[in-house]
Protein backbone atom coordinates (compact mmCIF):
# COMPACT_ATOMS: atom_id res chain seq x y z
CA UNK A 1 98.98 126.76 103.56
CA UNK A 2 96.05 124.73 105.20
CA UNK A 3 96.56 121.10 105.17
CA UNK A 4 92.69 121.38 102.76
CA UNK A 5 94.19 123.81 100.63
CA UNK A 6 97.11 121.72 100.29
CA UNK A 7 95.62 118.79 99.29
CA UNK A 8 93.57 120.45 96.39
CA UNK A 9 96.55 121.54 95.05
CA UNK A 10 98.23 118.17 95.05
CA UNK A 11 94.83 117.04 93.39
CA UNK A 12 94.80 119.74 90.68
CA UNK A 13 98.44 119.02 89.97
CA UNK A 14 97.84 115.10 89.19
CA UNK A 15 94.84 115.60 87.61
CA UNK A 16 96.31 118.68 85.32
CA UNK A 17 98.78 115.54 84.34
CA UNK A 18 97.02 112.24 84.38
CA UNK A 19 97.07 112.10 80.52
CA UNK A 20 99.87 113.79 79.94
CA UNK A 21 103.67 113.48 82.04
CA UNK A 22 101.48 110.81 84.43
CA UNK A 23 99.63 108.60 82.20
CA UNK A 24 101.72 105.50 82.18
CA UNK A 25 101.99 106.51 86.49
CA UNK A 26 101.80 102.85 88.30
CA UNK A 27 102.97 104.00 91.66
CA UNK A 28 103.84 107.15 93.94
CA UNK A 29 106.18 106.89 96.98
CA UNK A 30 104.72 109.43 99.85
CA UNK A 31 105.29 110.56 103.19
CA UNK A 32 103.07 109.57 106.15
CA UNK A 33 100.12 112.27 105.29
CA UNK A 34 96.86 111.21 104.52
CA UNK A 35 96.47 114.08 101.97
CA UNK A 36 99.27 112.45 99.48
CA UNK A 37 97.61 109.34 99.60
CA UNK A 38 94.02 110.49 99.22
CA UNK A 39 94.70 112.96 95.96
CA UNK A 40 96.53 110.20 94.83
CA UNK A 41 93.29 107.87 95.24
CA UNK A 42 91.00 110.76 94.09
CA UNK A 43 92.67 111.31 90.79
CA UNK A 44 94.03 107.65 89.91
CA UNK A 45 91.38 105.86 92.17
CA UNK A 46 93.20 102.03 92.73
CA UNK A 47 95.14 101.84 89.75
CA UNK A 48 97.94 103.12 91.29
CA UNK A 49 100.04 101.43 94.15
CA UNK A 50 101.04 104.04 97.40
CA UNK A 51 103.65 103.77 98.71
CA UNK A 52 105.48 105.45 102.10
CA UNK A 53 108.72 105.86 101.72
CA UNK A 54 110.75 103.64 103.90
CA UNK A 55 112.70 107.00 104.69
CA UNK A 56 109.99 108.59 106.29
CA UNK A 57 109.34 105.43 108.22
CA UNK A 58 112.83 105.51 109.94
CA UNK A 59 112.73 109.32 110.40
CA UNK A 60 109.14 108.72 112.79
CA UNK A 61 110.54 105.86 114.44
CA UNK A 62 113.70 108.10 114.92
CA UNK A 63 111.47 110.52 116.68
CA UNK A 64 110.36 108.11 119.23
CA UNK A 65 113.30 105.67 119.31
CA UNK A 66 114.71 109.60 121.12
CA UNK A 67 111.28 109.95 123.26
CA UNK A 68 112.01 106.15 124.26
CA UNK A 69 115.54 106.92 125.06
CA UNK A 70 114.59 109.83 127.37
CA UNK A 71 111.73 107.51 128.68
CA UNK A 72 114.55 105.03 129.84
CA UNK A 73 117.02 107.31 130.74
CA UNK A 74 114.52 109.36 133.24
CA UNK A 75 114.01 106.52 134.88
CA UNK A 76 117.35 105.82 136.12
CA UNK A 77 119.12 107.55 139.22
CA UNK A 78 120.66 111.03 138.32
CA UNK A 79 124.27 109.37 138.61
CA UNK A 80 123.37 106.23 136.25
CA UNK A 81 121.80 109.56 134.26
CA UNK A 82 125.30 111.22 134.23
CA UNK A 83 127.14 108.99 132.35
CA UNK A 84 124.97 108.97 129.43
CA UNK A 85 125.36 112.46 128.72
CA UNK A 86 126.72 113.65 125.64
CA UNK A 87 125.32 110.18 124.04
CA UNK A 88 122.22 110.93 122.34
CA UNK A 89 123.77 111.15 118.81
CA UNK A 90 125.46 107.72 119.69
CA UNK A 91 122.01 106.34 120.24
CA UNK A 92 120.52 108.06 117.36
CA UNK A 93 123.23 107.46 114.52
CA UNK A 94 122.84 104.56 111.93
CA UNK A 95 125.70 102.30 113.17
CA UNK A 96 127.23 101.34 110.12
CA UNK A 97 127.91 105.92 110.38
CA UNK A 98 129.90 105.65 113.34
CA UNK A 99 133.69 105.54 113.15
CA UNK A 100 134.87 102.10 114.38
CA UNK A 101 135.75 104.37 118.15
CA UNK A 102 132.11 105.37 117.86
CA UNK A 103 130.87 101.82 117.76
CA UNK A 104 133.55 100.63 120.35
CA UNK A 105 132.22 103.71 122.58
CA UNK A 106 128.50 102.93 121.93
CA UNK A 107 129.09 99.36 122.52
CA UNK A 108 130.74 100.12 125.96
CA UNK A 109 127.09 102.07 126.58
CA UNK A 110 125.12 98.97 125.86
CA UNK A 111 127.10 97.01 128.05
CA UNK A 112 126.18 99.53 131.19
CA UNK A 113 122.42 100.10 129.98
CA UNK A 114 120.80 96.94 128.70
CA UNK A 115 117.05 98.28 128.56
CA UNK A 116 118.87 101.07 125.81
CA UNK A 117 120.72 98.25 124.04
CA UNK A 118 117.76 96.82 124.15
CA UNK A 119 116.07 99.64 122.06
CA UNK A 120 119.24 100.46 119.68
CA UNK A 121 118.74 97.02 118.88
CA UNK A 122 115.07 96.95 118.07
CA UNK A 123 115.93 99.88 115.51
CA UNK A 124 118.15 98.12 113.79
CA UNK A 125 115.97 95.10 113.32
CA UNK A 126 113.26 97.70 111.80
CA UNK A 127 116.05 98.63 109.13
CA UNK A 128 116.92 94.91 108.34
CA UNK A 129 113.66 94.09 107.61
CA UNK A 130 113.72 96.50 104.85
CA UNK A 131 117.13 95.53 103.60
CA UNK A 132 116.04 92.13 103.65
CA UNK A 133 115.73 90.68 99.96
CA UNK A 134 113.95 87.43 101.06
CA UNK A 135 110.76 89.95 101.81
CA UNK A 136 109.38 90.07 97.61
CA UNK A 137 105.44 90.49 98.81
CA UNK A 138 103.19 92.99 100.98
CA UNK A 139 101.91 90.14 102.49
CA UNK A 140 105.21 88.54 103.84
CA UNK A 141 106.42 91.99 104.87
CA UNK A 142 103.42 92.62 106.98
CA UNK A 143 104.17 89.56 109.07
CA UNK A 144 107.98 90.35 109.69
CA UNK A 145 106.84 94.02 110.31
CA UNK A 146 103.77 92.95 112.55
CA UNK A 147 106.08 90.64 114.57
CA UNK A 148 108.72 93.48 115.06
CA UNK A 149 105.93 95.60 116.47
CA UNK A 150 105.03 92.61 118.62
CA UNK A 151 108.93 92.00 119.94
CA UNK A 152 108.71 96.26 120.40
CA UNK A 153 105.63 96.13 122.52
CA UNK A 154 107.52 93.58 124.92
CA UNK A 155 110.05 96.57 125.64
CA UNK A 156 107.16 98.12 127.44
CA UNK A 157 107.67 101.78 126.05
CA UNK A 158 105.35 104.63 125.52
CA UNK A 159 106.78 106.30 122.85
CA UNK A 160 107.19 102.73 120.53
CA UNK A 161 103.25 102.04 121.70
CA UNK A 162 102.40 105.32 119.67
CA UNK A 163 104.80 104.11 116.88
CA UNK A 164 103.04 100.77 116.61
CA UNK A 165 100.07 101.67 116.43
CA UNK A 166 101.51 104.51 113.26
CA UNK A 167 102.61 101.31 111.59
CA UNK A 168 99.08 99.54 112.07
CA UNK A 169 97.68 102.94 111.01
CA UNK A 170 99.43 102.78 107.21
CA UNK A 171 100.71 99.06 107.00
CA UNK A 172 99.47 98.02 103.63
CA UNK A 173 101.27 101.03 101.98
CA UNK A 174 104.89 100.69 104.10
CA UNK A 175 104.40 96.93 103.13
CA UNK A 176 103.78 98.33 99.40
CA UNK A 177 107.93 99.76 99.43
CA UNK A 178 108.66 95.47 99.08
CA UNK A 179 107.03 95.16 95.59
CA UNK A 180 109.42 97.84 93.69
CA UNK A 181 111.57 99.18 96.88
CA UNK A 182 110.65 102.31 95.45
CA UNK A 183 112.06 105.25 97.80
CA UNK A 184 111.99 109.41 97.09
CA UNK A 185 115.63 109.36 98.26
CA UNK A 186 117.20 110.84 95.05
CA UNK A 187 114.35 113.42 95.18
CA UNK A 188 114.45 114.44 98.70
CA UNK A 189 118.70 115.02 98.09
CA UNK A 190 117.55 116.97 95.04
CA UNK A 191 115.27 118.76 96.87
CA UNK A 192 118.17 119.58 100.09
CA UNK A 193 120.80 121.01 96.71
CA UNK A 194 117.89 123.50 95.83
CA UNK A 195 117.51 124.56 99.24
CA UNK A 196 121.34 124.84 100.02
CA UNK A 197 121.44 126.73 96.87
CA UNK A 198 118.92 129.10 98.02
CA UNK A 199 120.56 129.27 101.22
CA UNK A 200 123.87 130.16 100.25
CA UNK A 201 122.42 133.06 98.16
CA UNK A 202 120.62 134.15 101.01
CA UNK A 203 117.25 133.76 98.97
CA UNK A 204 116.81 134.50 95.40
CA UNK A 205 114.24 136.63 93.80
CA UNK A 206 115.68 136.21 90.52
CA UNK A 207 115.10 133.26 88.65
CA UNK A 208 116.80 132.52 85.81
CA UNK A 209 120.03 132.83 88.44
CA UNK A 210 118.40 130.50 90.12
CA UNK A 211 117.90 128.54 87.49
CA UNK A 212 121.23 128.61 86.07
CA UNK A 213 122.98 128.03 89.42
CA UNK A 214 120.87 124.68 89.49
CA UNK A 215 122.34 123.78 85.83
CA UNK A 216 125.71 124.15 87.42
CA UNK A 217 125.52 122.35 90.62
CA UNK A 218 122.81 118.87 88.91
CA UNK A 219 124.04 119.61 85.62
């Protein structure tokens, strides 16, 4: 489906519901695609807040928290190279995931490469700032979030250039997530049980089996 065709059909969908399922809607939580955000606008115009997910954030910078790794890690002689190999999940994982050999294991890795500390650091600040309860406004949130980008920037990184300037790019609605913390996590794990579901079965052309087996894994 073309990204235009797509976006009609997000329109059509809120506007088949505005005064129905969506009339008392006061915010939608989206991924970073322009077409969420302008059907959204189209159909609601500014009485609705949009939001990104916070999820979606961390999955980008993911992406190029890996291109940085392989940025710093190219740059090193092939036997400094070596030793990180086999690492990259170490680097990638939330910490607070890792078994407490993980973290010992990854902490020994920091200790040998500072400028990757350096960067599995700088992730985890990202997170705190959106763990942090103290942030209650868009406004205060853009500051912390604008300074992280700064303290990023000093890292001197390609890959976290092109995230900062994805951040600048959609700041008012990631700085949106402090008002409610709103998040599509319970509907993104519904949406993973559907496909498993579908998975399992190999596909399913019926659908009142499908249905049914969706009654007895959500209840």
């Amino acid at each position: 489906m073309s990204a235009a065709a797509r976006f009609l059909g997000v329109a059509a969908c809120l506007q088949a519901n505005k005064q129905g399922l969506l009339a008392e809607l006061r915010e939608v939580t989206i991924d970073m695609w322009d077409g969420y955000a302008e059907a959204t606008r189209e159909v609601f115009g500014e009485s609705v807040r949009v939001t990104i997910d916070r999820f979606h954030v961390m999955k980008n910078f993911q992406e190029r928290l890996d291109e940085a790794r392989r940025e710093i890690q190219n740059n090193l002689p092939k036997e400094r190279a070596k030793e990180l190999k086999g690492s990259r999940w170490l680097w990638l994982t939330n910490w607070r995931n890792l078994t407490p050999e993980r973290q010992a294991e990854l902490e020994g890795l920091k200790k040998k490469f500072p400028a990757l500390a350096r960067l599995s650091e700088h992730r985890e600040a990202l997170r705190d700032i959106f763990e942090d309860g103290r942030f209650r406004r868009p406004e205060a949130a853009i500051k912390g979030l604008r300074a992280w980008c700064r303290r990023g920037k000093a890292l001197g990184l390609k890959a976290l250039e092109k995230f900062n300037q994805t951040m600048e790019n959609w700041m008012g609605r990631i700085a949106n997530y402090f008002v409610l913390r709103s998040t599509n996590g319970r509907t993104e794990g519904f949406n993973r049980g559907l496909r498993a579901i579908l998975w399992r079965a190999c596909g399913m052309s019926n659908f009142t089996h499908f249905r049914l087996r969706v009654l007895h894994a959500f209840g």
